[in-house]
N, C-alpha and C. Protein backbone atom coordinates (compact mmCIF):
# COMPACT_ATOMS: atom_id res chain seq x y z
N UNK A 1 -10.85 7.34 -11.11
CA UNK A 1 -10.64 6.37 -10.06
C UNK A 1 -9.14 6.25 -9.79
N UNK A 2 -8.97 6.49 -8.44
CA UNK A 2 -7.35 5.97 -8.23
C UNK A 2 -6.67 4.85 -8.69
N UNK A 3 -5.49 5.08 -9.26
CA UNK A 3 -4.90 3.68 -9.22
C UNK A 3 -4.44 2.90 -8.26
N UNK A 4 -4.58 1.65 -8.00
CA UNK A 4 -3.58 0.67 -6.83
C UNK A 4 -2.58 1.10 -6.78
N UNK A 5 -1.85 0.65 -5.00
CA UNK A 5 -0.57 1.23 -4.70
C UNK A 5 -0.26 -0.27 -5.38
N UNK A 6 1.36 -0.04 -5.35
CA UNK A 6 1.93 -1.11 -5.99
C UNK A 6 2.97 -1.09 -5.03
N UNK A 7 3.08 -0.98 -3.75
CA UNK A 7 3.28 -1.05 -2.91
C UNK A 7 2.39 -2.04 -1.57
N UNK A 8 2.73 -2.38 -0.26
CA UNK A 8 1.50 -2.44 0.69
C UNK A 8 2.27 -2.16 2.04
N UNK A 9 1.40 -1.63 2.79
CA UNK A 9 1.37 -1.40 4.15
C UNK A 9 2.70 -1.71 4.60
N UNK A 10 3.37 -3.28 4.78
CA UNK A 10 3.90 -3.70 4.97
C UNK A 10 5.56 -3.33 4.69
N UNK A 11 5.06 -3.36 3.33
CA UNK A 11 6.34 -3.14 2.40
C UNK A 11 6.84 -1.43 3.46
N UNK A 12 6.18 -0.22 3.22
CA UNK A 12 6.10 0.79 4.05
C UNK A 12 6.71 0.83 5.63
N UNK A 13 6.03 0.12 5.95
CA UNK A 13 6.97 -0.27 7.38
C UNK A 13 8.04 -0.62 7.46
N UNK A 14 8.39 -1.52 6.52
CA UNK A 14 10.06 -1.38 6.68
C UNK A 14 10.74 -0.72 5.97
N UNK A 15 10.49 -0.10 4.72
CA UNK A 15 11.34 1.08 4.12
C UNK A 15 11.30 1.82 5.11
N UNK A 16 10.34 2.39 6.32
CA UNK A 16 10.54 3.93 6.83
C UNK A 16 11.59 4.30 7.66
N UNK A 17 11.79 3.19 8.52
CA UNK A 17 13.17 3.20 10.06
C UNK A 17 14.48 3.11 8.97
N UNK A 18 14.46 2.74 7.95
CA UNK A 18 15.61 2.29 7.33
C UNK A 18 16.06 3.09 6.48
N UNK A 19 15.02 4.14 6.25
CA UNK A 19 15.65 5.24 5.01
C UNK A 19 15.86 6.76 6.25
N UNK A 20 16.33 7.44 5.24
CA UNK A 20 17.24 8.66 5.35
C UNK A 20 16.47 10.22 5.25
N UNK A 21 15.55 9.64 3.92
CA UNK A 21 14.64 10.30 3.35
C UNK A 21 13.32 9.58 2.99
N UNK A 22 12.67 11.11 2.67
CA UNK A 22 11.25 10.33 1.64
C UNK A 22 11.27 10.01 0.43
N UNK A 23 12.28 10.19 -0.03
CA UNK A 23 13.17 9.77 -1.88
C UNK A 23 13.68 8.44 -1.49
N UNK A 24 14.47 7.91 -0.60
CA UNK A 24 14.90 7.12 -0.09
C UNK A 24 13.94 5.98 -0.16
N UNK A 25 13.02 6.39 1.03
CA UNK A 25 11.50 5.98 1.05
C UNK A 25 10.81 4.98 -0.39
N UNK A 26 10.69 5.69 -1.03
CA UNK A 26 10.24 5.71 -2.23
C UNK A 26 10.90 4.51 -3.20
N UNK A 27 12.32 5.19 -3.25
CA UNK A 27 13.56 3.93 -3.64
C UNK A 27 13.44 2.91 -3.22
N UNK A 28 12.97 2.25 -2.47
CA UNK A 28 12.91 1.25 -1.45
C UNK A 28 11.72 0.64 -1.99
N UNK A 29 10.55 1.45 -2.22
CA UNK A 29 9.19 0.81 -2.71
C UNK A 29 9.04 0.88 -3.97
N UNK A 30 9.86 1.19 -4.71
CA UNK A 30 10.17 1.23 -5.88
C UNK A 30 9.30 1.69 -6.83
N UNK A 31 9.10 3.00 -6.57
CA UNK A 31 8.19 4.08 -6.91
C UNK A 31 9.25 5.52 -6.89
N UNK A 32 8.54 6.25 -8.22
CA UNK A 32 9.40 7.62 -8.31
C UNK A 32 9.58 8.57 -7.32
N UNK A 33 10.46 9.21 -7.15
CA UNK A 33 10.07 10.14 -5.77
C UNK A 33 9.12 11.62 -6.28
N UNK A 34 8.45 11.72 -5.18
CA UNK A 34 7.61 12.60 -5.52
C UNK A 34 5.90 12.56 -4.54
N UNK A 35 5.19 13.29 -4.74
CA UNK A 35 3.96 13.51 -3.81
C UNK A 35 4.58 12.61 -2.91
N UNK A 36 5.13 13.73 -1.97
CA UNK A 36 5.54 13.07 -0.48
C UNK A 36 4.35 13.14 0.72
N UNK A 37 3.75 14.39 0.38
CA UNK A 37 2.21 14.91 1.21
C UNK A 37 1.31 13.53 1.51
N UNK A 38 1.49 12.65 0.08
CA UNK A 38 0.93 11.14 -0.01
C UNK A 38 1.64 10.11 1.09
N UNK A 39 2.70 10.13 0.82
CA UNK A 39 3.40 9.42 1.77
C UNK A 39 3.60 9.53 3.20
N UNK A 40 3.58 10.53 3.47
CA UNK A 40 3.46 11.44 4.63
C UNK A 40 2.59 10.75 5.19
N UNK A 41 0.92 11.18 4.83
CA UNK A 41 0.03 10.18 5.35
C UNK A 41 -0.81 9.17 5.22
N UNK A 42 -0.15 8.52 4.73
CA UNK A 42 0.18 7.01 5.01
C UNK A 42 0.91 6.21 5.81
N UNK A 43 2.26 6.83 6.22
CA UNK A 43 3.15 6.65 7.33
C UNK A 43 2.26 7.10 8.56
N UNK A 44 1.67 8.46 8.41
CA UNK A 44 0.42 8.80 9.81
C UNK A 44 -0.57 7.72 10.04
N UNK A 45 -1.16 7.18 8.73
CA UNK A 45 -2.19 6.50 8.88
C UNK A 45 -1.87 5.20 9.82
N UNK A 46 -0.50 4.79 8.92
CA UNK A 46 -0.05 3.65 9.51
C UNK A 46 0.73 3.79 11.22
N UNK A 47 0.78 4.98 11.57
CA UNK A 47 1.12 5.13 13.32
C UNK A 47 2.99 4.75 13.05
N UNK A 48 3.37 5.21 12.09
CA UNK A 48 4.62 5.12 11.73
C UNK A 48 5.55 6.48 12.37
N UNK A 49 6.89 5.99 12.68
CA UNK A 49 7.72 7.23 13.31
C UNK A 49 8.62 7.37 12.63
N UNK A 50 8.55 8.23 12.06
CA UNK A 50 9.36 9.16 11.08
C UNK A 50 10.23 10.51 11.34
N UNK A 51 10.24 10.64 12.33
CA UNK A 51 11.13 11.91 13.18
C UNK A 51 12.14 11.93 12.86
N UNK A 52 12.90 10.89 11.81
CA UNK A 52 14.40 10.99 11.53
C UNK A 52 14.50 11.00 10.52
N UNK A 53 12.97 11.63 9.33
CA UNK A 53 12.95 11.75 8.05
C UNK A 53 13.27 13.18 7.95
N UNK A 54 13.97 13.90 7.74
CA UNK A 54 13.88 15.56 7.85
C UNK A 54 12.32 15.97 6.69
N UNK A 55 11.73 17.05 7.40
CA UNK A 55 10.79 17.85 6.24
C UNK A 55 11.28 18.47 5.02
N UNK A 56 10.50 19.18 4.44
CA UNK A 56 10.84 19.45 3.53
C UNK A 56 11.55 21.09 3.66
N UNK A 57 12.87 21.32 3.61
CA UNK A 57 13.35 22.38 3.62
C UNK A 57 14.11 22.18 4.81
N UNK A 58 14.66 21.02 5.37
CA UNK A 58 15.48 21.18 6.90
C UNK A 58 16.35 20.64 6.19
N UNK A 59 17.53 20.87 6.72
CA UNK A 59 18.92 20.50 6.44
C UNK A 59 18.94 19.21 7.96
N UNK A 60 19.19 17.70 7.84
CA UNK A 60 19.27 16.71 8.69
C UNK A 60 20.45 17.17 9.48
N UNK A 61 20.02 17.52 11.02
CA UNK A 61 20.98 17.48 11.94
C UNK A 61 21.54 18.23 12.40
N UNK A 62 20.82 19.70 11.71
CA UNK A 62 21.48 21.18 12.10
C UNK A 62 20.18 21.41 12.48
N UNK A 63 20.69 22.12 13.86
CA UNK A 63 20.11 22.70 15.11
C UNK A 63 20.70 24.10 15.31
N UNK A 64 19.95 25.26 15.85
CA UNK A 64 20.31 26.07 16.17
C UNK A 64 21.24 26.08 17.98
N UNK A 65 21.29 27.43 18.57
CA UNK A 65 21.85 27.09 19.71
C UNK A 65 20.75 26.57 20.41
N UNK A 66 20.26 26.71 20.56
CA UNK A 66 19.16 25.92 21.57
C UNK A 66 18.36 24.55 20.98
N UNK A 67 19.13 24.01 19.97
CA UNK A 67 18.52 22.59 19.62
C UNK A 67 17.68 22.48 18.77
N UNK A 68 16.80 23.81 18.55
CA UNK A 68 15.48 23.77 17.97
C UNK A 68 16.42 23.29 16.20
N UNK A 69 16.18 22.21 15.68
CA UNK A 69 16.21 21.84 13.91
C UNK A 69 16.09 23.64 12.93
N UNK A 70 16.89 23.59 12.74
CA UNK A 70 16.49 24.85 11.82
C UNK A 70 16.22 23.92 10.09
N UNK A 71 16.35 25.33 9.74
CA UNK A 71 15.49 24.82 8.24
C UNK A 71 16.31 25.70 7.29
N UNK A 72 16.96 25.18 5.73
CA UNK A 72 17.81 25.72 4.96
C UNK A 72 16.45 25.63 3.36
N UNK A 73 17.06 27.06 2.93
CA UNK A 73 17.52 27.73 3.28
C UNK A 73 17.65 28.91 4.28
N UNK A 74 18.46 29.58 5.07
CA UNK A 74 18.14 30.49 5.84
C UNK A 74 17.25 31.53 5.61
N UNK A 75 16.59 32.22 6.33
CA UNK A 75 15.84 33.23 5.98
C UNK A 75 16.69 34.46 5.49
N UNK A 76 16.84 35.14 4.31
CA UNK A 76 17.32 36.41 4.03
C UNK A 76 17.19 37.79 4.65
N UNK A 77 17.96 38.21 4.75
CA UNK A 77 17.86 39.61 5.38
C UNK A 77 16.75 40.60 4.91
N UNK A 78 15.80 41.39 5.71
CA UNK A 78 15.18 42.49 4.50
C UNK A 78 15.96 43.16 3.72
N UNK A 79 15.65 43.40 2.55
CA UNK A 79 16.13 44.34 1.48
C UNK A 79 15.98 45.80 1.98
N UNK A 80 17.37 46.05 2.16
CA UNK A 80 16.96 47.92 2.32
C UNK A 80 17.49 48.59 1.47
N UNK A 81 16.93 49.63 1.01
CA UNK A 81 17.51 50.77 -0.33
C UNK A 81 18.50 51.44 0.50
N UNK A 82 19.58 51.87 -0.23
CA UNK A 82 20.35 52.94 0.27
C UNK A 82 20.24 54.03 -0.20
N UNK A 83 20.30 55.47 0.57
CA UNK A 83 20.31 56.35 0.09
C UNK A 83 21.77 57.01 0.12
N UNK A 84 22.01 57.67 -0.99
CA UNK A 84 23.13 58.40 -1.89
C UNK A 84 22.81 59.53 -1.51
């Protein structure tokens, strides 16, 4: 059986506009950081806007040239053998 949040709804709503992150998040509700997938939706459930939480793997605020958010780390080059 699950355990109770030790948190509520409430509490959630105002940690979310006010944090940085989902660690942040967390700090705030005073719970370890971690299973963010959980948190995630719960903020969905609750119709919460979170667009200024970066995902997991984006660097906050870096955009490529065309705006699109990129995501760190960068993708690596293919590996090619050299021939001798």
């Amino acid at each position: 059986m699950p355990r109770a949040r030790s948190w509520t709804d409430e509490q959630l709503a105002e940690a979310v506009p006010v944090s940085k992150t989902l660690s942040e998040v967390c700090k705030r509700l005073g719970i370890r950081p971690g299973k963010y997938d959980f948190l995630r939706a719960h903020i969905a459930r609750l119709g919460l806007d979170a667009t200024h939480i970066p995902r997991s793997g984006e660097v906050p605020g870096s955009t490529d040239a065309r705006g699109t958010p990129t995501s760190w780390p960068p993708p690596w080059p293919r590996a090619t053998r050299s021939r001798r």
